[in-house]
PDB file of N, CA and C in Angstrom:
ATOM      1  N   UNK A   1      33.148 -16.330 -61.618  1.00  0.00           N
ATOM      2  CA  UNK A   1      33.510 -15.769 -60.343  1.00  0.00           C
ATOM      3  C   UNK A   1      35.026 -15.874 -60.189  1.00  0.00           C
ATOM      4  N   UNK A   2      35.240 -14.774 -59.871  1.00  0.00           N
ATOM      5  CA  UNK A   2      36.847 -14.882 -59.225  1.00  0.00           C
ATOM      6  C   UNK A   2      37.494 -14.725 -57.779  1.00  0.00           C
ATOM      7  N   UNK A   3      38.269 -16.122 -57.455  1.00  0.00           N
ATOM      8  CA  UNK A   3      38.882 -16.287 -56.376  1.00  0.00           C
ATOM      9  C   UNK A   3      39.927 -15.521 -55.798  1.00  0.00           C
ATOM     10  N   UNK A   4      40.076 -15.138 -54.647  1.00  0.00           N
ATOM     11  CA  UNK A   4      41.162 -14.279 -54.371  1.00  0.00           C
ATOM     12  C   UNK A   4      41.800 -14.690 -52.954  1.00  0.00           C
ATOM     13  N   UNK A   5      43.573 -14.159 -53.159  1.00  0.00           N
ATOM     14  CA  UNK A   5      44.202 -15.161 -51.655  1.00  0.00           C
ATOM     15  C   UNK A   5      43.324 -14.257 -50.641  1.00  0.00           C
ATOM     16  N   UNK A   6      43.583 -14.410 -49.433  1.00  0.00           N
ATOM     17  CA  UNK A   6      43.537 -13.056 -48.663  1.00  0.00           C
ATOM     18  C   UNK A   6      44.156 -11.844 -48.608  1.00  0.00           C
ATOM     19  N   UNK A   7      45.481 -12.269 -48.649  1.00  0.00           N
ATOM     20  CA  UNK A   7      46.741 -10.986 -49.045  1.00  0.00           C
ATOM     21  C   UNK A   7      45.727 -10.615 -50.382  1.00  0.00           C
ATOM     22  N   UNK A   8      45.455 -11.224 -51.285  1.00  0.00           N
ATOM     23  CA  UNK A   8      44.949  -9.854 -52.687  1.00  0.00           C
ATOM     24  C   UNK A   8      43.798  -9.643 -52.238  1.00  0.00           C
ATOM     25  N   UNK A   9      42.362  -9.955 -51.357  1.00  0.00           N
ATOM     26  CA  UNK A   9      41.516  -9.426 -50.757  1.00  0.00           C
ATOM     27  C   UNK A   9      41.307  -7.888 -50.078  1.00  0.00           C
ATOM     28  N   UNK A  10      42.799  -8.274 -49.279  1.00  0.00           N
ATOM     29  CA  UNK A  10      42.948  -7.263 -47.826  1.00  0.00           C
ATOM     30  C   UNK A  10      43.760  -6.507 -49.284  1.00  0.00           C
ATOM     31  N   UNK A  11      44.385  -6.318 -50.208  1.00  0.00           N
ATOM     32  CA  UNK A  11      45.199  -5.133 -51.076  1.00  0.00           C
ATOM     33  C   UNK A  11      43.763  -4.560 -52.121  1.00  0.00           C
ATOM     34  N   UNK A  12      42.704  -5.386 -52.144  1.00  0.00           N
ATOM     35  CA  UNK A  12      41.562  -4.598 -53.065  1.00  0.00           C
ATOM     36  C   UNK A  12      40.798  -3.726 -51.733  1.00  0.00           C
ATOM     37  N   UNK A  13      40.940  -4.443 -50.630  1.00  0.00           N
ATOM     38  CA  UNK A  13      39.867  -3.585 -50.034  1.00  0.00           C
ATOM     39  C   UNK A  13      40.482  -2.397 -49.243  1.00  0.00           C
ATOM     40  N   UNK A  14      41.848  -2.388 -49.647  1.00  0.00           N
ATOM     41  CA  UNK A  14      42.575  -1.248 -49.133  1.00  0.00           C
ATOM     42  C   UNK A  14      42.507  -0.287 -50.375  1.00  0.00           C
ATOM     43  N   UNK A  15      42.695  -0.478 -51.473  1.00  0.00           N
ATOM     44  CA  UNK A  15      42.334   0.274 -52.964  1.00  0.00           C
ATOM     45  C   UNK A  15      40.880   1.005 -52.487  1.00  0.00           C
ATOM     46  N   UNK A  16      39.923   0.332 -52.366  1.00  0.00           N
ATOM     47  CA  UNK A  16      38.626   0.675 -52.157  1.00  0.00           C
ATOM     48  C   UNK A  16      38.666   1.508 -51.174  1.00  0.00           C
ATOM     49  N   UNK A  17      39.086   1.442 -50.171  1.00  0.00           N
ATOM     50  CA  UNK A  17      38.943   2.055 -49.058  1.00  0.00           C
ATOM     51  C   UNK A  17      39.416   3.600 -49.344  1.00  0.00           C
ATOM     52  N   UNK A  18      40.729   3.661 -49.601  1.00  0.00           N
ATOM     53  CA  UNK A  18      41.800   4.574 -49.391  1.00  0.00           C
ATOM     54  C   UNK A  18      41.885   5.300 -51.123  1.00  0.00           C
ATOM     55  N   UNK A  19      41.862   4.034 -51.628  1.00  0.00           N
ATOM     56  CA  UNK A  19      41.644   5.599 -53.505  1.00  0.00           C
ATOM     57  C   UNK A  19      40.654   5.556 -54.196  1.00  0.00           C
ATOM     58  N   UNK A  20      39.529   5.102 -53.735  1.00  0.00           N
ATOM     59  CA  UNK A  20      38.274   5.434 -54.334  1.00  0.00           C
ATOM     60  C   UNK A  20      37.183   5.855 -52.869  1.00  0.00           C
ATOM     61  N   UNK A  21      37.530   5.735 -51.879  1.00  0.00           N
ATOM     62  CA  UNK A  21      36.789   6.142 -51.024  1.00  0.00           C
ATOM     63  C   UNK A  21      35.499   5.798 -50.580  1.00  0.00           C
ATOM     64  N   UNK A  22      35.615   4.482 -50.698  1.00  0.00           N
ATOM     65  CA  UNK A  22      34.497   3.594 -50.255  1.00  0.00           C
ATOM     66  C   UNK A  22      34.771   2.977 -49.127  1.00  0.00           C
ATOM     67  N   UNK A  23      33.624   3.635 -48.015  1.00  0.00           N
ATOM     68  CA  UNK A  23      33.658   3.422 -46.435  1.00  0.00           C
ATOM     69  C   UNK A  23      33.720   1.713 -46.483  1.00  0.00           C
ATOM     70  N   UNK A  24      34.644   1.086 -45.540  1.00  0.00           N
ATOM     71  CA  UNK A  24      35.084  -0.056 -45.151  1.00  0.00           C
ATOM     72  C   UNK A  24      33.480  -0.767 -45.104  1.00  0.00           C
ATOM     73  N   UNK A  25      32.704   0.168 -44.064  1.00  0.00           N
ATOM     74  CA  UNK A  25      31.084  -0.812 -43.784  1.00  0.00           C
ATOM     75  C   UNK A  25      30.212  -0.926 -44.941  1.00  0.00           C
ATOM     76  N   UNK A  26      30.730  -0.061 -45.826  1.00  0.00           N
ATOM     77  CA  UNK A  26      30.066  -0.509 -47.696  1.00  0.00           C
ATOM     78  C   UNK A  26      30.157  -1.751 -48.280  1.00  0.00           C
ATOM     79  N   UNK A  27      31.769  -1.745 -47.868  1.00  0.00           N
ATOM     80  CA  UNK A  27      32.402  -3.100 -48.134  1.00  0.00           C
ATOM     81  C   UNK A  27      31.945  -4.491 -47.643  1.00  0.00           C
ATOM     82  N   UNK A  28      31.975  -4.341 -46.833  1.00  0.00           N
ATOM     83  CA  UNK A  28      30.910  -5.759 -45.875  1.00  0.00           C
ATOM     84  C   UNK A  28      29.912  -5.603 -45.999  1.00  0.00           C
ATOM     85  N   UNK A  29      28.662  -5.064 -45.857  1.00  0.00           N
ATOM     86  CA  UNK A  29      27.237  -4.906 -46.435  1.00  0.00           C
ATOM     87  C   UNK A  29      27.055  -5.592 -47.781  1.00  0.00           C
ATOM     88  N   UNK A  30      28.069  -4.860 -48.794  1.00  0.00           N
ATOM     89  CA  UNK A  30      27.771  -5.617 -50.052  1.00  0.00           C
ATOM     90  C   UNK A  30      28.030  -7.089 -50.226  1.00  0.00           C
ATOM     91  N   UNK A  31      29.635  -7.452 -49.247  1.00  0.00           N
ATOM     92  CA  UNK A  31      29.764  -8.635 -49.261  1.00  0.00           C
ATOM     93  C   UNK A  31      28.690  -9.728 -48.365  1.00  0.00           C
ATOM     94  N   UNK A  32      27.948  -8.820 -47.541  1.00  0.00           N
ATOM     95  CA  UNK A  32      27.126  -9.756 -46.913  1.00  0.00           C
ATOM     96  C   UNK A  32      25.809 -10.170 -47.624  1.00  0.00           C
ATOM     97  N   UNK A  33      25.697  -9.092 -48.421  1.00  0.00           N
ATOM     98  CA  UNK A  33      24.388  -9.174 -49.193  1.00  0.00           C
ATOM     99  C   UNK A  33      24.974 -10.541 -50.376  1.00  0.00           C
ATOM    100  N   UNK A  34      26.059 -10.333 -50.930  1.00  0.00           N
ATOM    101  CA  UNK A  34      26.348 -11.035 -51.844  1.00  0.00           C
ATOM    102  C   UNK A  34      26.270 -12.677 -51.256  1.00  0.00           C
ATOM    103  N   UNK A  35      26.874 -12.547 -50.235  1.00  0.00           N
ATOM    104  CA  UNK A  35      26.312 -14.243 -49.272  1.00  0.00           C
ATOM    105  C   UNK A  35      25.494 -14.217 -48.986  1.00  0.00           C
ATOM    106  N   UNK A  36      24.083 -13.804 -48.649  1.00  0.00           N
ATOM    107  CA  UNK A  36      23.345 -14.108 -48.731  1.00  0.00           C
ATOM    108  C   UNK A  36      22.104 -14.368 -50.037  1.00  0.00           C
ATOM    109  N   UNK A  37      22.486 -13.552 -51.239  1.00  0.00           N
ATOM    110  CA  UNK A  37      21.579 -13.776 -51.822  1.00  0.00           C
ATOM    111  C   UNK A  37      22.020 -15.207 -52.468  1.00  0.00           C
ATOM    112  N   UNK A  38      23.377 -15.418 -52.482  1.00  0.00           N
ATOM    113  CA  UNK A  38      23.760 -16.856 -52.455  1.00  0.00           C
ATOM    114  C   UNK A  38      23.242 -18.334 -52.143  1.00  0.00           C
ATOM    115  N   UNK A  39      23.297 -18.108 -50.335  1.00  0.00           N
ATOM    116  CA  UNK A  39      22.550 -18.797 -49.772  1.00  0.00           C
ATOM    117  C   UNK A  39      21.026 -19.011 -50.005  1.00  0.00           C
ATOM    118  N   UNK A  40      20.127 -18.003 -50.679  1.00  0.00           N
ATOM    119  CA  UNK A  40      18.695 -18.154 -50.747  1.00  0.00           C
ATOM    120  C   UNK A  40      18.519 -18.928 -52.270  1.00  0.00           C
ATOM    121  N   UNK A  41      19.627 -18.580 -52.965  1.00  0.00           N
ATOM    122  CA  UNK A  41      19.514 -19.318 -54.332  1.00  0.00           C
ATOM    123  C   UNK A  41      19.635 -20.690 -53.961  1.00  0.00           C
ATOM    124  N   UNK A  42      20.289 -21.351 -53.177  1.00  0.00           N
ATOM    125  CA  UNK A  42      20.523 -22.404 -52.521  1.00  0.00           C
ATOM    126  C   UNK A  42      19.235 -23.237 -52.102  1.00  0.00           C
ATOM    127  N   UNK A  43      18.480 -22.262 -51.655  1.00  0.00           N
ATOM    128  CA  UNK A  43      17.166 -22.942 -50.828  1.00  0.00           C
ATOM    129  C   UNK A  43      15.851 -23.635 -51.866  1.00  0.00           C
ATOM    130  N   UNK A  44      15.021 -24.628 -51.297  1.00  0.00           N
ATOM    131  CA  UNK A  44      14.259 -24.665 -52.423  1.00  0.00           C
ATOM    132  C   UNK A  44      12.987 -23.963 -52.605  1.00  0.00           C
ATOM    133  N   UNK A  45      12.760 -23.631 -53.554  1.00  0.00           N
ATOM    134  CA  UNK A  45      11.631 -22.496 -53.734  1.00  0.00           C
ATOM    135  C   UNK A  45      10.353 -23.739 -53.563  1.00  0.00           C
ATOM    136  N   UNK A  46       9.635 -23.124 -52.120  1.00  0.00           N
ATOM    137  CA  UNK A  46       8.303 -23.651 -51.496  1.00  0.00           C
ATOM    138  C   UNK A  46       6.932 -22.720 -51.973  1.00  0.00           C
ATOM    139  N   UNK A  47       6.206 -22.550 -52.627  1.00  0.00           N
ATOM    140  CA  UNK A  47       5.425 -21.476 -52.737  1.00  0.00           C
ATOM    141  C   UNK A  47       4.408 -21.111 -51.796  1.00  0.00           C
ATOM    142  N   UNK A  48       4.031 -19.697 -51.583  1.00  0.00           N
ATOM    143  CA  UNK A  48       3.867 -19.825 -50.042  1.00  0.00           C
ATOM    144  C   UNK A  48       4.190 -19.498 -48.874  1.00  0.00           C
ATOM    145  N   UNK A  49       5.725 -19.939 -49.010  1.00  0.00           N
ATOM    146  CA  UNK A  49       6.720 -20.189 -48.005  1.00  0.00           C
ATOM    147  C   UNK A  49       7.867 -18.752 -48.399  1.00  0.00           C
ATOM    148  N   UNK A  50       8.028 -17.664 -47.053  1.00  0.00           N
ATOM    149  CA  UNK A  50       9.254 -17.123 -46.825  1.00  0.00           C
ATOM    150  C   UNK A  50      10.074 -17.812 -47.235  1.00  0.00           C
ATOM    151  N   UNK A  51      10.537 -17.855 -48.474  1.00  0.00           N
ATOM    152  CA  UNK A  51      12.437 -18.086 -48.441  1.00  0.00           C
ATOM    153  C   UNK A  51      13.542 -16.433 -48.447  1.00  0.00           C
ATOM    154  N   UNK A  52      12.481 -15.658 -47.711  1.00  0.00           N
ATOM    155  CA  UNK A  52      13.591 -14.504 -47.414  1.00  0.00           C
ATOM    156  C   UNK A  52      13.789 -13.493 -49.061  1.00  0.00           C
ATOM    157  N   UNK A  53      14.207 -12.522 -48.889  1.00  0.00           N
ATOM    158  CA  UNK A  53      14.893 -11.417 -50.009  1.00  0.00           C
ATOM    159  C   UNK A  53      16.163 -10.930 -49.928  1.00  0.00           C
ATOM    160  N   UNK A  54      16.372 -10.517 -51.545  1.00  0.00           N
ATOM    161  CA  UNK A  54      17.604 -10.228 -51.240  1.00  0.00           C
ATOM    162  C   UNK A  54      18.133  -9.105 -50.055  1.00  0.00           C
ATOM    163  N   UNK A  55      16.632  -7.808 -49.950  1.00  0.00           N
ATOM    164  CA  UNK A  55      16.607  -6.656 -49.420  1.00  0.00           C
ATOM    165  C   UNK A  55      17.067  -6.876 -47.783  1.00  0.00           C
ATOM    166  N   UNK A  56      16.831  -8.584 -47.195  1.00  0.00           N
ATOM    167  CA  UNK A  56      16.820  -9.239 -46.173  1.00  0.00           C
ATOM    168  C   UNK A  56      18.342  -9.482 -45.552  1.00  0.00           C
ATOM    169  N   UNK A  57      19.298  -9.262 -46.777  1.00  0.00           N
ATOM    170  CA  UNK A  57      20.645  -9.392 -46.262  1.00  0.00           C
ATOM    171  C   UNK A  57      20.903  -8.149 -45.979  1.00  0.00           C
ATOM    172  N   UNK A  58      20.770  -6.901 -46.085  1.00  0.00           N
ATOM    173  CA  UNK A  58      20.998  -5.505 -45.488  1.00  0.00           C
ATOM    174  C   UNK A  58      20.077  -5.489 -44.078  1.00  0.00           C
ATOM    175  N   UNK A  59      19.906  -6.586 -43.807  1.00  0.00           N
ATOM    176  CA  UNK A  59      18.809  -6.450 -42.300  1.00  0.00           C
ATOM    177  C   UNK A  59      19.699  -5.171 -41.279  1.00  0.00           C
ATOM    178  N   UNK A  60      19.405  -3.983 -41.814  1.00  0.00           N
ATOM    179  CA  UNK A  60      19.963  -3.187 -40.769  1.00  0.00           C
ATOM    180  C   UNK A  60      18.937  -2.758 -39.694  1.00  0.00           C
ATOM    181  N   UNK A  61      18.924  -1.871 -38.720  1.00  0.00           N
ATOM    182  CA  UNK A  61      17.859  -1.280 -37.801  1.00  0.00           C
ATOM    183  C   UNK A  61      17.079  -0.758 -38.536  1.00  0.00           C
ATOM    184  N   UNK A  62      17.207   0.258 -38.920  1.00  0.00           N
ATOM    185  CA  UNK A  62      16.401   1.095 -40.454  1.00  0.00           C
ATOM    186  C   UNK A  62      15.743   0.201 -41.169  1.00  0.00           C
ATOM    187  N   UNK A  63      16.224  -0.835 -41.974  1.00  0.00           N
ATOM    188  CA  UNK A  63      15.649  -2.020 -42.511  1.00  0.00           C
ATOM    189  C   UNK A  63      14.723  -2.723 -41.811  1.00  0.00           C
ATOM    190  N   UNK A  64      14.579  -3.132 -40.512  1.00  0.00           N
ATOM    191  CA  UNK A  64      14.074  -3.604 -40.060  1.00  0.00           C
ATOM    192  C   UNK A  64      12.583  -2.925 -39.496  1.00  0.00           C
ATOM    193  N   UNK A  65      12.929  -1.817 -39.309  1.00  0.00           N
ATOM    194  CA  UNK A  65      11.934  -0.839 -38.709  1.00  0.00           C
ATOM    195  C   UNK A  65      11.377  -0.773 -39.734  1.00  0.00           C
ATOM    196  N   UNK A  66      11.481  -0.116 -41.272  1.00  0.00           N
ATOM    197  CA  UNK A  66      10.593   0.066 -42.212  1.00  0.00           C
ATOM    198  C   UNK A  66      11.527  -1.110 -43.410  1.00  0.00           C
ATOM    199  N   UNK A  67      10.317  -2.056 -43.249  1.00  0.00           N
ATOM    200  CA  UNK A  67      11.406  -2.764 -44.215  1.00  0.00           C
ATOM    201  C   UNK A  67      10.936  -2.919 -45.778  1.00  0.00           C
ATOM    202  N   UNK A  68      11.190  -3.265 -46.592  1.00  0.00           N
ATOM    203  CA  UNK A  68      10.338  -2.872 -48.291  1.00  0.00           C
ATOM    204  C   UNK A  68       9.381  -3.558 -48.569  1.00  0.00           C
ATOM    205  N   UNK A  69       8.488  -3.473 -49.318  1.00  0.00           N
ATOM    206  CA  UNK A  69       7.037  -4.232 -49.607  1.00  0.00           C
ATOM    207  C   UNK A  69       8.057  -5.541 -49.987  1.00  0.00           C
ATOM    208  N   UNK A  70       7.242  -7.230 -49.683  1.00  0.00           N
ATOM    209  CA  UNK A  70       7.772  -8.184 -49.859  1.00  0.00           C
ATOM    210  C   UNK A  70       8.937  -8.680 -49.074  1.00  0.00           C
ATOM    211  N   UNK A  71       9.462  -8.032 -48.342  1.00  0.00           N
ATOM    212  CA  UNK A  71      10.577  -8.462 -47.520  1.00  0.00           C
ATOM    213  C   UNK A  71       9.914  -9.244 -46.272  1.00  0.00           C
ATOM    214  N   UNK A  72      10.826 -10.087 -46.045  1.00  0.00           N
ATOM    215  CA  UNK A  72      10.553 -11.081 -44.469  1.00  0.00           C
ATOM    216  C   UNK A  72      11.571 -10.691 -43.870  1.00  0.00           C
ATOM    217  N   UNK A  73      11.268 -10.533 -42.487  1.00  0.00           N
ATOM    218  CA  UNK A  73      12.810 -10.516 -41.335  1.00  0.00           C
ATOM    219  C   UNK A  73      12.067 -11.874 -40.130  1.00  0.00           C
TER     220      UNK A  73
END
């Protein structure tokens, strides 16, 4: 994994944004998904037991309303 200051954060996600054209809310979605599937690796696997999906970090409205076989909200 690679670390980044904020100044080189905020200069990739301006690259992304502005010369490849990837909407800003792409950007956070993925990064949210990426913390969360984080956090669930974290947890201990109960069998049985909801420990959540990855599909669970895109919890959008849409998501929630029809959400994918196996998913918990």
């Amino acid at each position: 994994m690679k670390l980044t200051t904020a100044e080189q954060m905020k200069e990739l996600d301006r690259q992304a944004i502005e010369e490849r054209g990837i909407p800003s809310i792409d950007l956070m979605e993925r990064a949210a998904a990426g913390v969360a599937e984080a956090a669930l690796a974290l947890l201990p696997k109960r069998p049985g037991k909801c420990r959540g999906r990855p599909c669970a970090a895109r919890a959008t409205t849409a998501a929630m309303e029809s959400p994918q076989p196996g998913c918990c909200f």
